[in-house]
C-alpha atoms as a PDB file:
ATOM      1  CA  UNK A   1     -12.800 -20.697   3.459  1.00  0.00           C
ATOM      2  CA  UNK A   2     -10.010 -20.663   6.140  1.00  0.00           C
ATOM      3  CA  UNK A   3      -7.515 -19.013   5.534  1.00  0.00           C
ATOM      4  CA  UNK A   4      -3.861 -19.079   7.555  1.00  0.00           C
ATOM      5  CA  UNK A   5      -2.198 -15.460   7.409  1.00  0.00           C
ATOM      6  CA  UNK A   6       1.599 -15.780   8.203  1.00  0.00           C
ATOM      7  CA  UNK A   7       3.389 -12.434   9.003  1.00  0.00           C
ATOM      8  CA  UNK A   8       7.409 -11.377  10.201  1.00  0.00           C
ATOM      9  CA  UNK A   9       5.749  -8.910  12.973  1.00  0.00           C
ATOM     10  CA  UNK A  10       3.591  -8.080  15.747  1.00  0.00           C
ATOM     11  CA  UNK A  11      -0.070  -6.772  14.448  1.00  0.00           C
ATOM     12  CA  UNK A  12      -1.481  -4.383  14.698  1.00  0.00           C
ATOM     13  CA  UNK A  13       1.897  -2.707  14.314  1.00  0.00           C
ATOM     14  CA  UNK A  14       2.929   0.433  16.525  1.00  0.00           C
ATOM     15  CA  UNK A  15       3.597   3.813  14.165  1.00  0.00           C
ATOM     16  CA  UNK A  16       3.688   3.841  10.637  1.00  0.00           C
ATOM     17  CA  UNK A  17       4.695  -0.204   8.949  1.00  0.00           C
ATOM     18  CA  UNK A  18       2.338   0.424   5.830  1.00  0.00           C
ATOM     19  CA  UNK A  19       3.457  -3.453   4.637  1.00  0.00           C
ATOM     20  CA  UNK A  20       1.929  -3.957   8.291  1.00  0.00           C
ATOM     21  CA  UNK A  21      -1.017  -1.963   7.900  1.00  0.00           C
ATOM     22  CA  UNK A  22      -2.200  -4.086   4.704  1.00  0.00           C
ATOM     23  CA  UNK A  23      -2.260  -7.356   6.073  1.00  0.00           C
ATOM     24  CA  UNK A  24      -4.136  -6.101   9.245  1.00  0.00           C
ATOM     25  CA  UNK A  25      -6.730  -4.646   6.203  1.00  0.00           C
ATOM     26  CA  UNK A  26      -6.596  -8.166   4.079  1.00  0.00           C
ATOM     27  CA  UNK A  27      -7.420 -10.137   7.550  1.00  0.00           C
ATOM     28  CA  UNK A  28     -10.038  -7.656   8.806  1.00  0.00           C
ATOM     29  CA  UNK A  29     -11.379  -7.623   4.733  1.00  0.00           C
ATOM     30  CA  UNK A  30     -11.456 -11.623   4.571  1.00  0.00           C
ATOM     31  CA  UNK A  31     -13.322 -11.619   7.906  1.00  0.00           C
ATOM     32  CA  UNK A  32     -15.767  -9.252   6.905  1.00  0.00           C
ATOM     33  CA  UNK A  33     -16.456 -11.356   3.866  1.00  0.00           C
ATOM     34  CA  UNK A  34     -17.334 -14.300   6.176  1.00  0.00           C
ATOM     35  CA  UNK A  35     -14.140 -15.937   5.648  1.00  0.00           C
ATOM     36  CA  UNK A  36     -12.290 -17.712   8.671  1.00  0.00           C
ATOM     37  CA  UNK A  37      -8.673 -16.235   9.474  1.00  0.00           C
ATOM     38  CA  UNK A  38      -5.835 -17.908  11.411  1.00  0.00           C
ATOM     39  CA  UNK A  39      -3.133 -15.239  11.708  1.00  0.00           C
ATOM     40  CA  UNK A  40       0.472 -16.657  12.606  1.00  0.00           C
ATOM     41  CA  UNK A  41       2.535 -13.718  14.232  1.00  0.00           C
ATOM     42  CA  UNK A  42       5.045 -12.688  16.666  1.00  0.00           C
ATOM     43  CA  UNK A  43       3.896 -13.029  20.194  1.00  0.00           C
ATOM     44  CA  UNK A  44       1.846  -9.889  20.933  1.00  0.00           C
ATOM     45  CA  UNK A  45      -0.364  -9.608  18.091  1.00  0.00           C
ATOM     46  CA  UNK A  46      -3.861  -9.265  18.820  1.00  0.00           C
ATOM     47  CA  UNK A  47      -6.637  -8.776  16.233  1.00  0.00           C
ATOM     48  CA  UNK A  48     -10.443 -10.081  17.256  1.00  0.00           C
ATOM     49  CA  UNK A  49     -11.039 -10.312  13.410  1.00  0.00           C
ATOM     50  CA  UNK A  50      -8.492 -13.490  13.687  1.00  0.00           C
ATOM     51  CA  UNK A  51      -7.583 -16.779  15.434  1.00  0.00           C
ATOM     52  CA  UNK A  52      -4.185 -15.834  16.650  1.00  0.00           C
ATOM     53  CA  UNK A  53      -1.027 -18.028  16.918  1.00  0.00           C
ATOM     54  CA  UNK A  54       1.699 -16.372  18.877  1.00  0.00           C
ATOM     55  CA  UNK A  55       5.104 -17.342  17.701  1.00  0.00           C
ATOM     56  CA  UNK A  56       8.573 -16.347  18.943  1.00  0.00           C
ATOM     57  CA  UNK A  57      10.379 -14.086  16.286  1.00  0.00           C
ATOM     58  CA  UNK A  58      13.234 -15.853  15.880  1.00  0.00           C
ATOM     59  CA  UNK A  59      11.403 -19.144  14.470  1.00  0.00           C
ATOM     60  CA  UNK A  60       9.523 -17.096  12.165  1.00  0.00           C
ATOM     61  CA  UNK A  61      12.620 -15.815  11.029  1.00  0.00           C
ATOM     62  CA  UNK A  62      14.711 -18.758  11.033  1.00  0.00           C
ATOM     63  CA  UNK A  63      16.210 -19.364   7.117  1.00  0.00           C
ATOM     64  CA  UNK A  64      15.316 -23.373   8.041  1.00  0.00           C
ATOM     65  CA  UNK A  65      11.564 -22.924   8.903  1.00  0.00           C
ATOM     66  CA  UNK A  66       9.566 -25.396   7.655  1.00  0.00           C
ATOM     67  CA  UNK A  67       6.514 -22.957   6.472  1.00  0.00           C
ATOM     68  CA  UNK A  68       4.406 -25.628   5.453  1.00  0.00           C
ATOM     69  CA  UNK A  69       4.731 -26.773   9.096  1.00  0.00           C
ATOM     70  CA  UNK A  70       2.846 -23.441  10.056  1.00  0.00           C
ATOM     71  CA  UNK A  71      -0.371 -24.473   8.171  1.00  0.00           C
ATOM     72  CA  UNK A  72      -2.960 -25.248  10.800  1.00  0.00           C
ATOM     73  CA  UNK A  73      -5.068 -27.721  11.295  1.00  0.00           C
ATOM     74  CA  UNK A  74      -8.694 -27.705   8.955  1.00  0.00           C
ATOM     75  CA  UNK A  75      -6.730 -24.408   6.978  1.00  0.00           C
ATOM     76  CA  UNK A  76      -7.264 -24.290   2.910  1.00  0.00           C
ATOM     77  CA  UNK A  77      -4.321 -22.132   2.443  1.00  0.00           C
ATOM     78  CA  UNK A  78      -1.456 -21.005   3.788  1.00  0.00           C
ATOM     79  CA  UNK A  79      -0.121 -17.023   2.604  1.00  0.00           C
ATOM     80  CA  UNK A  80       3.059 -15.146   3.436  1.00  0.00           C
ATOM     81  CA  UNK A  81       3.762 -11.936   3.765  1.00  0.00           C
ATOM     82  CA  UNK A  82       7.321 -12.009   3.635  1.00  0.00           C
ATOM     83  CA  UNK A  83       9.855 -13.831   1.293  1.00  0.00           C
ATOM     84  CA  UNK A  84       9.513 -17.624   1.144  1.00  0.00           C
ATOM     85  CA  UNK A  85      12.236 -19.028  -1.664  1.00  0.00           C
ATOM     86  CA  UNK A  86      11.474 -22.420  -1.390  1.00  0.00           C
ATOM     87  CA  UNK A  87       8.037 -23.662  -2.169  1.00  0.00           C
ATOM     88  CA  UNK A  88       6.429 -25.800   0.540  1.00  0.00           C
ATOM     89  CA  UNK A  89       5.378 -28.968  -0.572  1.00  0.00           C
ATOM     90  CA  UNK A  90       1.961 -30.467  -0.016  1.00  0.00           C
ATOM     91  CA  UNK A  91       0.524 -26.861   1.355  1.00  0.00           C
ATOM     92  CA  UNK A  92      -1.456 -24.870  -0.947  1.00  0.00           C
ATOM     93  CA  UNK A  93       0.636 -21.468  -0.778  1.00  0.00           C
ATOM     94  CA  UNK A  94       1.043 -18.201  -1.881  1.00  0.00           C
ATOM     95  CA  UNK A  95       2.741 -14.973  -0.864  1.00  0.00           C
ATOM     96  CA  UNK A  96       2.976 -11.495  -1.419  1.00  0.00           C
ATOM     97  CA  UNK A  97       5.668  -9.025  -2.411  1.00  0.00           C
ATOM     98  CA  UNK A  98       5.780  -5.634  -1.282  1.00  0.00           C
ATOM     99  CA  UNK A  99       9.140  -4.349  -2.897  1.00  0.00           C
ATOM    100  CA  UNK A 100      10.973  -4.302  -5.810  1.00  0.00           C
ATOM    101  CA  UNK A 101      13.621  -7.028  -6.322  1.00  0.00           C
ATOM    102  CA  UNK A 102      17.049  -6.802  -7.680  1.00  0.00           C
ATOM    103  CA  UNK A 103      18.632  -7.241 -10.836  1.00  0.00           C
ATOM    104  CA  UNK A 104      19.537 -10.391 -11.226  1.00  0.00           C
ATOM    105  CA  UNK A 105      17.307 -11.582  -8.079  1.00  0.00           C
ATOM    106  CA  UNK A 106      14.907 -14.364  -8.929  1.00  0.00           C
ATOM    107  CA  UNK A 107      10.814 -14.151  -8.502  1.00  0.00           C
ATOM    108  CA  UNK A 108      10.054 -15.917  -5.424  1.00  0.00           C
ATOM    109  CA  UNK A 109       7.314 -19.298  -6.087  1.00  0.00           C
ATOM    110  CA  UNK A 110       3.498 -18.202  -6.235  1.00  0.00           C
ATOM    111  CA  UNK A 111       4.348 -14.649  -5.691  1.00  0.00           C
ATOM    112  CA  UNK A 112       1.003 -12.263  -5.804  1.00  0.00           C
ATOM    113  CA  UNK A 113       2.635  -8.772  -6.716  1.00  0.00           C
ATOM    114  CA  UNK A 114       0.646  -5.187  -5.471  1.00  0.00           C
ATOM    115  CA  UNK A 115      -0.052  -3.708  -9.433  1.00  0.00           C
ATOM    116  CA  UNK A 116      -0.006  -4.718 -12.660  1.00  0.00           C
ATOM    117  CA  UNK A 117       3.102  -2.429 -13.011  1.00  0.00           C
ATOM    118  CA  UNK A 118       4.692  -4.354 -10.238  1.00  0.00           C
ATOM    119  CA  UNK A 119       4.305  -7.702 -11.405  1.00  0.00           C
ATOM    120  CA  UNK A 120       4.856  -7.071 -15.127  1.00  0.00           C
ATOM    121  CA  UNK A 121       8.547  -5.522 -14.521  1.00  0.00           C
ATOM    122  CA  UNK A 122       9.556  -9.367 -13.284  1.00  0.00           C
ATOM    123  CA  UNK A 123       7.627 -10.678 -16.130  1.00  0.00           C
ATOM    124  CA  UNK A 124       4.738 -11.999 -14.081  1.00  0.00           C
ATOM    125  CA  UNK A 125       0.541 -11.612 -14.342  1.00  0.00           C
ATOM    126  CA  UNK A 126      -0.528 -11.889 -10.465  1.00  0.00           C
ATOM    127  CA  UNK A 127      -1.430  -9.155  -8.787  1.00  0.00           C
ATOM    128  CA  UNK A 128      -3.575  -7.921  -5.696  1.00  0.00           C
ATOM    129  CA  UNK A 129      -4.143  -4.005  -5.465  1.00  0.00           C
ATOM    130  CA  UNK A 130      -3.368  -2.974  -1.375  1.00  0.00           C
ATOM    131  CA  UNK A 131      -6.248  -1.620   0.417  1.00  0.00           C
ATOM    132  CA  UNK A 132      -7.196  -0.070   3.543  1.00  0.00           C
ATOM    133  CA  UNK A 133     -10.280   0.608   5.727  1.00  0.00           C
ATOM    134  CA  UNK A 134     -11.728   3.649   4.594  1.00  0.00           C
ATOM    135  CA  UNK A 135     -13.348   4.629   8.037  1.00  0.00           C
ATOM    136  CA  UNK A 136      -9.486   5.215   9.923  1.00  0.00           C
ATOM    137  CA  UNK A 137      -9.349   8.369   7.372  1.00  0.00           C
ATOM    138  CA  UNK A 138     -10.934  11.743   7.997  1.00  0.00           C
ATOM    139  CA  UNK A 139     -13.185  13.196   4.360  1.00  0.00           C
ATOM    140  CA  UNK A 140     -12.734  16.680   4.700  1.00  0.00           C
ATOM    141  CA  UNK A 141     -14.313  18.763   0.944  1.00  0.00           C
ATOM    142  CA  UNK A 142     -13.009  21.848   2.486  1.00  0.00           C
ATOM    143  CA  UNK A 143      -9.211  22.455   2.054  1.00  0.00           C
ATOM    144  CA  UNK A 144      -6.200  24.481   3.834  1.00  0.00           C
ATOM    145  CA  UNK A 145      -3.933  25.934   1.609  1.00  0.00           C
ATOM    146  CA  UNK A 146      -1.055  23.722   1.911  1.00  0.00           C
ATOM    147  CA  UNK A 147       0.509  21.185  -0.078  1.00  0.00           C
ATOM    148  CA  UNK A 148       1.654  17.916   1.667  1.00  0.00           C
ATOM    149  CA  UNK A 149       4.218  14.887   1.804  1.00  0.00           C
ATOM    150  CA  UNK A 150       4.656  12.217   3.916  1.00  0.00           C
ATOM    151  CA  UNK A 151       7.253   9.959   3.104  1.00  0.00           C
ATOM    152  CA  UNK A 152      11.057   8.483   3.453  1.00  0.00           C
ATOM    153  CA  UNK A 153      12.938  11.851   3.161  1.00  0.00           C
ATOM    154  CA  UNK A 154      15.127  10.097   0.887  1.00  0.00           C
ATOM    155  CA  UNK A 155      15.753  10.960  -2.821  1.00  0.00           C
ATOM    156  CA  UNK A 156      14.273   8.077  -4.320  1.00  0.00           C
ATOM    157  CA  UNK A 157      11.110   9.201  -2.731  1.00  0.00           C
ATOM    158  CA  UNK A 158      11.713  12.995  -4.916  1.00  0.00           C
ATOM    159  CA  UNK A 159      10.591  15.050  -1.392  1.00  0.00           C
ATOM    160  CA  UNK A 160      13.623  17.563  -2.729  1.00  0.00           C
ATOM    161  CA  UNK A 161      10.834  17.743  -5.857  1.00  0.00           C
ATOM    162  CA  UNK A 162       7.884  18.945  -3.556  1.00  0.00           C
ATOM    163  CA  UNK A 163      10.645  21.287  -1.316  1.00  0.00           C
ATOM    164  CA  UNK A 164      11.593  22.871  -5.088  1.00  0.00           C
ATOM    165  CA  UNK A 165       7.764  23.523  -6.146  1.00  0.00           C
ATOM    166  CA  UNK A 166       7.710  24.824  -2.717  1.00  0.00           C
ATOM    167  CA  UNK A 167       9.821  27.502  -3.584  1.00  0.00           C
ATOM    168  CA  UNK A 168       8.677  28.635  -6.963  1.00  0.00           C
ATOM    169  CA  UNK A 169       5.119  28.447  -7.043  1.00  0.00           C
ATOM    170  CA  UNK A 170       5.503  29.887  -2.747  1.00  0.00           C
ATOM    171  CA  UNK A 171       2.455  27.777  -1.770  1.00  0.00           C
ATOM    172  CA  UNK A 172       3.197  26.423   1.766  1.00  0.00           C
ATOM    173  CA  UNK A 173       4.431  22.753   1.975  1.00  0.00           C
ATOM    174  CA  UNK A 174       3.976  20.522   5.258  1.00  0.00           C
ATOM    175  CA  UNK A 175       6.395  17.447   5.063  1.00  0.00           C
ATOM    176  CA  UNK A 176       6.261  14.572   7.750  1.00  0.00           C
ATOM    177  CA  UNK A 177       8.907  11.957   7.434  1.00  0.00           C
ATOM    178  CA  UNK A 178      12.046  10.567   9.359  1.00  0.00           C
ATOM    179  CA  UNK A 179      14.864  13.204   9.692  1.00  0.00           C
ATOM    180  CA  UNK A 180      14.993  16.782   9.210  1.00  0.00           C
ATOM    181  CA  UNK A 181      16.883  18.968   6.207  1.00  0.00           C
ATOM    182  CA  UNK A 182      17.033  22.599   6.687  1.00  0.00           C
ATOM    183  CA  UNK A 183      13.375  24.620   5.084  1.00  0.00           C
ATOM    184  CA  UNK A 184      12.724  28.008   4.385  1.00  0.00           C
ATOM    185  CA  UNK A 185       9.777  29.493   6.625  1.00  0.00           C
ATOM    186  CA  UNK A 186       6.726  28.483   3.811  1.00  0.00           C
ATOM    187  CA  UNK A 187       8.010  24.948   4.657  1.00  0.00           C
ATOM    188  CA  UNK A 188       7.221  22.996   7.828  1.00  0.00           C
ATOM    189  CA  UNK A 189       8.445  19.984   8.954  1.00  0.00           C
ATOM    190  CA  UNK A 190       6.209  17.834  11.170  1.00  0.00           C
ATOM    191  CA  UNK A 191       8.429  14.646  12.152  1.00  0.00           C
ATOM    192  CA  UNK A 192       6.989  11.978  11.830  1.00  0.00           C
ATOM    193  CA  UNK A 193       3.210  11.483  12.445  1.00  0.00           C
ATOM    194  CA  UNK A 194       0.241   8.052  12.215  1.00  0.00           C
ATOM    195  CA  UNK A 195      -2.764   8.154  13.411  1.00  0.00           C
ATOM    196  CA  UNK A 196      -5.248  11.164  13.832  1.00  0.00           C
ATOM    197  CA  UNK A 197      -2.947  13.379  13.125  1.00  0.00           C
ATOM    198  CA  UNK A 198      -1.646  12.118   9.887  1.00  0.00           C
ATOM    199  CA  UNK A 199      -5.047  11.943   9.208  1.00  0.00           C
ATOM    200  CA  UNK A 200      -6.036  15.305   9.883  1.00  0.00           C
ATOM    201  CA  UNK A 201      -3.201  16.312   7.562  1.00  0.00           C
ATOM    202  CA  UNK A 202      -4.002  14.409   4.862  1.00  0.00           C
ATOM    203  CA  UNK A 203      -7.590  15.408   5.155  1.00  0.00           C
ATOM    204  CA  UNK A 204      -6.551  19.449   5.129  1.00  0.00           C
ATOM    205  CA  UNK A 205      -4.377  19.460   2.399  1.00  0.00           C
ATOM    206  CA  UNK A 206      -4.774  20.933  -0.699  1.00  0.00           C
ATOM    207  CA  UNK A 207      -2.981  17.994  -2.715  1.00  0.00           C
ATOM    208  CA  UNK A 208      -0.603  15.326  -1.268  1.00  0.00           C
ATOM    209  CA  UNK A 209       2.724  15.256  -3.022  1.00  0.00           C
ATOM    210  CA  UNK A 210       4.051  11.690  -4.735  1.00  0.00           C
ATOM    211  CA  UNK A 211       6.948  12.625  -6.745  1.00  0.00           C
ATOM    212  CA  UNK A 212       8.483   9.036  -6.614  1.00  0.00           C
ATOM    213  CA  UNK A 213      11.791   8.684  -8.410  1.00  0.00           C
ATOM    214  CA  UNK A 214      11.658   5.019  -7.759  1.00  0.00           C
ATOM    215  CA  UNK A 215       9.414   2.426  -9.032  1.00  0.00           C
ATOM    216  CA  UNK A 216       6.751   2.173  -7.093  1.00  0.00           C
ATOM    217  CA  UNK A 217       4.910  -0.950  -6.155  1.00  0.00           C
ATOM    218  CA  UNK A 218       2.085   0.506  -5.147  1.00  0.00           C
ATOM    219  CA  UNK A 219       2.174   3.983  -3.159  1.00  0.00           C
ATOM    220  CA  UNK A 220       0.149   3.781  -0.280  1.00  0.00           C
ATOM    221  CA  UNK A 221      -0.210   6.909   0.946  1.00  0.00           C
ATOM    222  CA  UNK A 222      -1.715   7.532  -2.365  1.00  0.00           C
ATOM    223  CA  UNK A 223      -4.999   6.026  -1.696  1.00  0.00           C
ATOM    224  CA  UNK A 224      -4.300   7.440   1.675  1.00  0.00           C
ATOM    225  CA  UNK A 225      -4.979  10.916   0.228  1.00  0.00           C
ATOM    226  CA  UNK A 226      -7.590   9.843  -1.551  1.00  0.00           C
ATOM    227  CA  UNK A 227     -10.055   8.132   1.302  1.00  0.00           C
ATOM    228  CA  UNK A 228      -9.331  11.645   2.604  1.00  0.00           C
ATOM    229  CA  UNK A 229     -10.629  13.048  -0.057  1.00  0.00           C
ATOM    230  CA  UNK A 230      -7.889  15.024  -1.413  1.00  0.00           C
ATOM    231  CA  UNK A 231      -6.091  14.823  -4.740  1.00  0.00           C
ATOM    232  CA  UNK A 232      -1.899  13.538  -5.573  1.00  0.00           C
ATOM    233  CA  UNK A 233       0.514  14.949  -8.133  1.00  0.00           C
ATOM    234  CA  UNK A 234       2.834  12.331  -8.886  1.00  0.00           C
ATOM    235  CA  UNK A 235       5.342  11.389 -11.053  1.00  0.00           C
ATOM    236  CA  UNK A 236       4.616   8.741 -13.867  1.00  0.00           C
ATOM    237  CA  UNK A 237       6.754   5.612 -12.125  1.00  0.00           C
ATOM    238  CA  UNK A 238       5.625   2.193 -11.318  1.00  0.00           C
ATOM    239  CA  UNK A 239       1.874   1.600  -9.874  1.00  0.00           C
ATOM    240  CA  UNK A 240       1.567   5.596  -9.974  1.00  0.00           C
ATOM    241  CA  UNK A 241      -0.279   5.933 -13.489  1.00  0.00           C
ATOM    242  CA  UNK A 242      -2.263   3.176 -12.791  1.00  0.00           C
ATOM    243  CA  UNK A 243      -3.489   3.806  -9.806  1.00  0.00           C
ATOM    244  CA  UNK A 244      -4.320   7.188 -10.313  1.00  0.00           C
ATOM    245  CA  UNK A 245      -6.872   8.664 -13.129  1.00  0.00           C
ATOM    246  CA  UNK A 246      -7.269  12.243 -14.372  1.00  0.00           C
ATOM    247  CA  UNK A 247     -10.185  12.479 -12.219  1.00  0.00           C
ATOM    248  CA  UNK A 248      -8.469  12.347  -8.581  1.00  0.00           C
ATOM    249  CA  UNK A 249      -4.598  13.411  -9.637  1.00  0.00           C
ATOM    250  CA  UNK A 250      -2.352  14.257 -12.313  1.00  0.00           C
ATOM    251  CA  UNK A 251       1.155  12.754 -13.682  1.00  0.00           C
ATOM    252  CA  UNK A 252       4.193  14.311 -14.838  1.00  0.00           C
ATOM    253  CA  UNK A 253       7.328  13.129 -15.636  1.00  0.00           C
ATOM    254  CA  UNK A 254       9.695  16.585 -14.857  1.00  0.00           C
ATOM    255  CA  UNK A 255       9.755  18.925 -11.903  1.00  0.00           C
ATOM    256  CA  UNK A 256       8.656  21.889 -14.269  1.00  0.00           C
ATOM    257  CA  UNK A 257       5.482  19.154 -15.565  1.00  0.00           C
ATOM    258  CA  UNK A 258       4.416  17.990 -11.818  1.00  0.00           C
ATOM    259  CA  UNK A 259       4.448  22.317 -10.981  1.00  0.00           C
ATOM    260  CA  UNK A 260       2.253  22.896 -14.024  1.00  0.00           C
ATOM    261  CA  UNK A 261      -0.384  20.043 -13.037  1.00  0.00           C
ATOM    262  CA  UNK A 262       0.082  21.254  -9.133  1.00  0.00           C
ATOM    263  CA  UNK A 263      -1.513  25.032 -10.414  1.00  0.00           C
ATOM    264  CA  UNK A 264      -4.696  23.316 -11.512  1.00  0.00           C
ATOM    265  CA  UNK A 265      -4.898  20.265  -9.152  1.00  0.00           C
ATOM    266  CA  UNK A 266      -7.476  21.694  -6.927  1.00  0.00           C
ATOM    267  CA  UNK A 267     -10.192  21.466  -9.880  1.00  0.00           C
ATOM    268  CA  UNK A 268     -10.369  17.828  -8.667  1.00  0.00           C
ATOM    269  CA  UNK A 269     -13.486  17.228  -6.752  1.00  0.00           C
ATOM    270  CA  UNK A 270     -13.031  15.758  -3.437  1.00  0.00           C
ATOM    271  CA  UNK A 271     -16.094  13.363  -3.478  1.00  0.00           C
ATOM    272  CA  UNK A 272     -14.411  11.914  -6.689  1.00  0.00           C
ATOM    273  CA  UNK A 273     -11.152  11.528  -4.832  1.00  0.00           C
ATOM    274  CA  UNK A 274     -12.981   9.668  -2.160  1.00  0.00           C
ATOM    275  CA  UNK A 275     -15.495   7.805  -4.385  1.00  0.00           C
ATOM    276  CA  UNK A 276     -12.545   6.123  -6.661  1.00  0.00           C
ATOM    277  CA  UNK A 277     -10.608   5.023  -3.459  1.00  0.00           C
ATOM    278  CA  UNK A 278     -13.949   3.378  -2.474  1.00  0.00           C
ATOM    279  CA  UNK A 279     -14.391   1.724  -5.711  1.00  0.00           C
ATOM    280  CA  UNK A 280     -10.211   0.109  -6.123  1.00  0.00           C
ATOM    281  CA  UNK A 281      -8.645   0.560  -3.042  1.00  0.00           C
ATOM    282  CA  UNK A 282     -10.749  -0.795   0.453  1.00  0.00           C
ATOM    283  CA  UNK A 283      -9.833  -3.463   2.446  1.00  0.00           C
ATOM    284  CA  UNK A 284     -12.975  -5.545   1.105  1.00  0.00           C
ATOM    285  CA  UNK A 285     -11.959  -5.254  -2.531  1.00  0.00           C
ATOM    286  CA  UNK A 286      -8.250  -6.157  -1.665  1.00  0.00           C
ATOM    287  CA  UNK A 287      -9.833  -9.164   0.325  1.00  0.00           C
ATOM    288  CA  UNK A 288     -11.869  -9.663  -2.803  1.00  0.00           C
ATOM    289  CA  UNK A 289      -8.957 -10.148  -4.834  1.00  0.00           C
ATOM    290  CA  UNK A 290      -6.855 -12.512  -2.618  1.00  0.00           C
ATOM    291  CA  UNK A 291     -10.531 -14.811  -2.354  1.00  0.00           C
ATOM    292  CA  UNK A 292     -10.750 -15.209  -5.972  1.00  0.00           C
ATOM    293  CA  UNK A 293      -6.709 -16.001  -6.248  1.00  0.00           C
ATOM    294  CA  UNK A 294      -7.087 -18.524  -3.311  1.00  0.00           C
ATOM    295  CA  UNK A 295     -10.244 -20.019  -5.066  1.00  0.00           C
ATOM    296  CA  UNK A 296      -8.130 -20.227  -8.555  1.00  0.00           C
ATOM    297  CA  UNK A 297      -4.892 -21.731  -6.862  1.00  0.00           C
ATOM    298  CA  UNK A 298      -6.752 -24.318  -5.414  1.00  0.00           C
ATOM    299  CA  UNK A 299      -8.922 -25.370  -8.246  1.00  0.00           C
ATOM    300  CA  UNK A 300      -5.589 -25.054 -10.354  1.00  0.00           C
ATOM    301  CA  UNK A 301      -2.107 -25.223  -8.694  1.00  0.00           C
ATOM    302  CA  UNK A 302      -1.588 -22.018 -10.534  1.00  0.00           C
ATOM    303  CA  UNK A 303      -1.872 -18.295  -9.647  1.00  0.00           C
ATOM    304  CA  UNK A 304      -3.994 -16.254 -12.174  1.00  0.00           C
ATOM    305  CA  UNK A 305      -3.563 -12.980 -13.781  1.00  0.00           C
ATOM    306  CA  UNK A 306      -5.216  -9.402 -12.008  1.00  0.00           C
ATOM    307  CA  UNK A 307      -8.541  -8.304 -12.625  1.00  0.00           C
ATOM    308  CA  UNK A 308      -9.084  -5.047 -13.960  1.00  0.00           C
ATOM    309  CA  UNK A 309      -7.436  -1.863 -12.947  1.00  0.00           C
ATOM    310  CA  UNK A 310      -8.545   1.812 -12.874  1.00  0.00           C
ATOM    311  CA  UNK A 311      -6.057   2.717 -15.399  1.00  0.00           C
ATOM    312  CA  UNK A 312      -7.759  -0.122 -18.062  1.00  0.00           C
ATOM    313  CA  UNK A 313     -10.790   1.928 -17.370  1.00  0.00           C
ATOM    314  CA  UNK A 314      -9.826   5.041 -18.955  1.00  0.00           C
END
C-alpha cells in the first residue's frame, strides 16, 4: 500500500513534540511492514523510512488548502495529522486527533482517535493506540530510589500531586518539565530533558508519576516508562485505566489512594512492564492498526471500530 503522511511540522522534530514523535513511529512502523510512505512536511524534514515532500509552512497551514490536492501521484490514501474540517472529496482520507475537543466543538470527518476512552467521550468507535520504537528507551531491572515526572508543570497535569506524596511518604522525587516552582531538598528539578537523558531517567526510576487531572487521550510518557521497564501510578482519567493493567501500574482516584498504591508499586516486575509495552504499544502494532483502518476505509468509505485493548483483557 502507499500511503501519503501529511504533517503541520518539520520531522524528526527537535526536543520533546510527543504528537511529533508518533507520526515519525507510524511512518517508520508502516515502512517496516513493507508499506510505501510519502511524508508531506515542512521543508527540513528528513526521514530515509519515507519519500519526502518539502512544503513551505505557511501552505500547509493555510485555512484554504486544498488537502486533497496534497495526495500524490499512485498514493491509496491520504492521512492528517492535524485538524482537517472539511472532508476532501474524491481522496480516500483520514486523520488523527491528538487532543481533547471542546464542548460544543464538532468531531472533525474520518477522525481516528488515540483510545477507546478518547473516542468514546465524542461518541465515536475509531481508534489507533500511539506507539513508539522500543529500541530509543534504555530497560534497566535495577532501580534508584526515586520517584519521577516528566510533564507540563501545569495543574491539569496533577505534578503538585507527585510534589505532595513527595513530602509525606519523603521518598525523593525528580521532576523534568518547563518552568520551575520552588522544592524542598528531597525534590529535584531537572528542566527540561529528551533524549538519553530522559531516558536514563525513566530507566532509573523507581515508578514514573501520571497523576493526570485532565482527560487524557493517551499519556505517552506512560508507555514511555514502561519500554523502560519501570512501573506508573496514575490517576483513573481518560486512556489511563486502559492503558495500564494491575500488572505494570496502579490507579487511584485521590492523592491519599495514588500514595497508598505508590508504597507497594515496586512489587511490579520490570520485565512485565517492558513485555506489555511490547505487546500494545510499539510502533509496528500502532502501524498495524492504521493498515487495517486504511484497508477497511477503502473497502468501505467508513472508518471501523478499535481492536482490542489491554484493559478488555483483564
Amino acid at each position: 500500500m502507499h500511503i501519503a503522511v501529511v504533517s503541520l511540522h518539520r520531522l524528526p522534530v527537535q526536543g520533546y513534540g510527543g504528537t511529533e514523535r508518533i507520526v515519525v513511529a507510524l511512518v517508520r512502523g508502516l515502512a517496516a511492514l513493507g508499506h510505501r510512505v510519502t511524508l508531506i512536511a515542512p521543508q527540513g524534514t528528513k526521514l530515509r523510512e519515507a519519500s519526502v515532500v518539502e512544503l513551505l509552512p505557511k501552505r500547509l497551514r493555510d485555512p484554504a488548502l486544498d488537502v486533497a490536492a496534497l495526495l500524490p501521484a499512485g498514493a491509496d490514501i491520504l492521512h492528517a495529522h492535524f485538524p482537517v474540517r472539511q472532508l476532501p472529496t474524491g481522496v480516500p482520507f483520514l486523520q488523527t486527533l491528538y487532543g481533547n475537543l471542546k464542548a460544543a466543538e464538532a468531531v472533525p470527518p474520518h477522525t481516528v482517535f488515540l483510545s477507546k476512552n478518547h473516542a468514546a467521550r465524542f461518541g465515536q468507535r475509531a481508534f489507533v493506540y500511539a506507539g513508539l520504537d522500543p529500541r530509543e528507551f534504555v530497560f534497566r531491572e535495577r532501580k534508584d530510589e526515586y520517584d519521577f515526572f516528566i510533564g507540563r508543570l501545569h495543574s491539569a497535569k496533577g505534578y503538585h500531586w507527585a510534589i505532595e506524596a513527595a513530602k509525606r511518604t519523603g521518598r525523593r522525587l525528580v521532576l523534568a518539565g518547563g518552568w520551575r516552582p520552588t522544592f524542598s531538598r528531597r525534590i529535584k528539578f531537572v528542566g527540561e530533558v529528551d533524549g538519553n537523558e530522559k531516558a536514563e531517567l525513566l530507566a532509573g526510576a523507581r515508578c514514573l508519576w501520571m497523576p493526570a487531572l485532565w482527560d487524557e487521550p493517551f499519556g505517552l510518557t506512560t508507555i514511555e516508562a514502561l519500554f523502560s521497564g519501570t512501573p506508573v501510578v496514575a490517576t483513573r482519567r481518560g486512556a489511563l485505566p486502559e492503558v495500564l493493567t494491575e500488572e505494570v501500574g496502579a490507579l487511584g482516584d485521590t492523592l491519599d489512594e495514588l500514595i497508598e498504591a505508590s508504597r507497594t508499586i515496586g512489587t511490579r516486575a520490570p520485565h512485565a512492564c517492558r513485555a506489555h509495552a511490547e505487546r500494545w504499544f510499539t510502533h509496528v502494532t500502532q502501524a498495524e492498526g492504521y493498515v487495517s483502518v486504511y484497508e477497511h476505509l477503502l473497502k468501505t468509505g467508513e472508518l471501523p471500530a478499535g481492536r482490542a485493548t489491554p484493559w478488555a483483557q483483564r
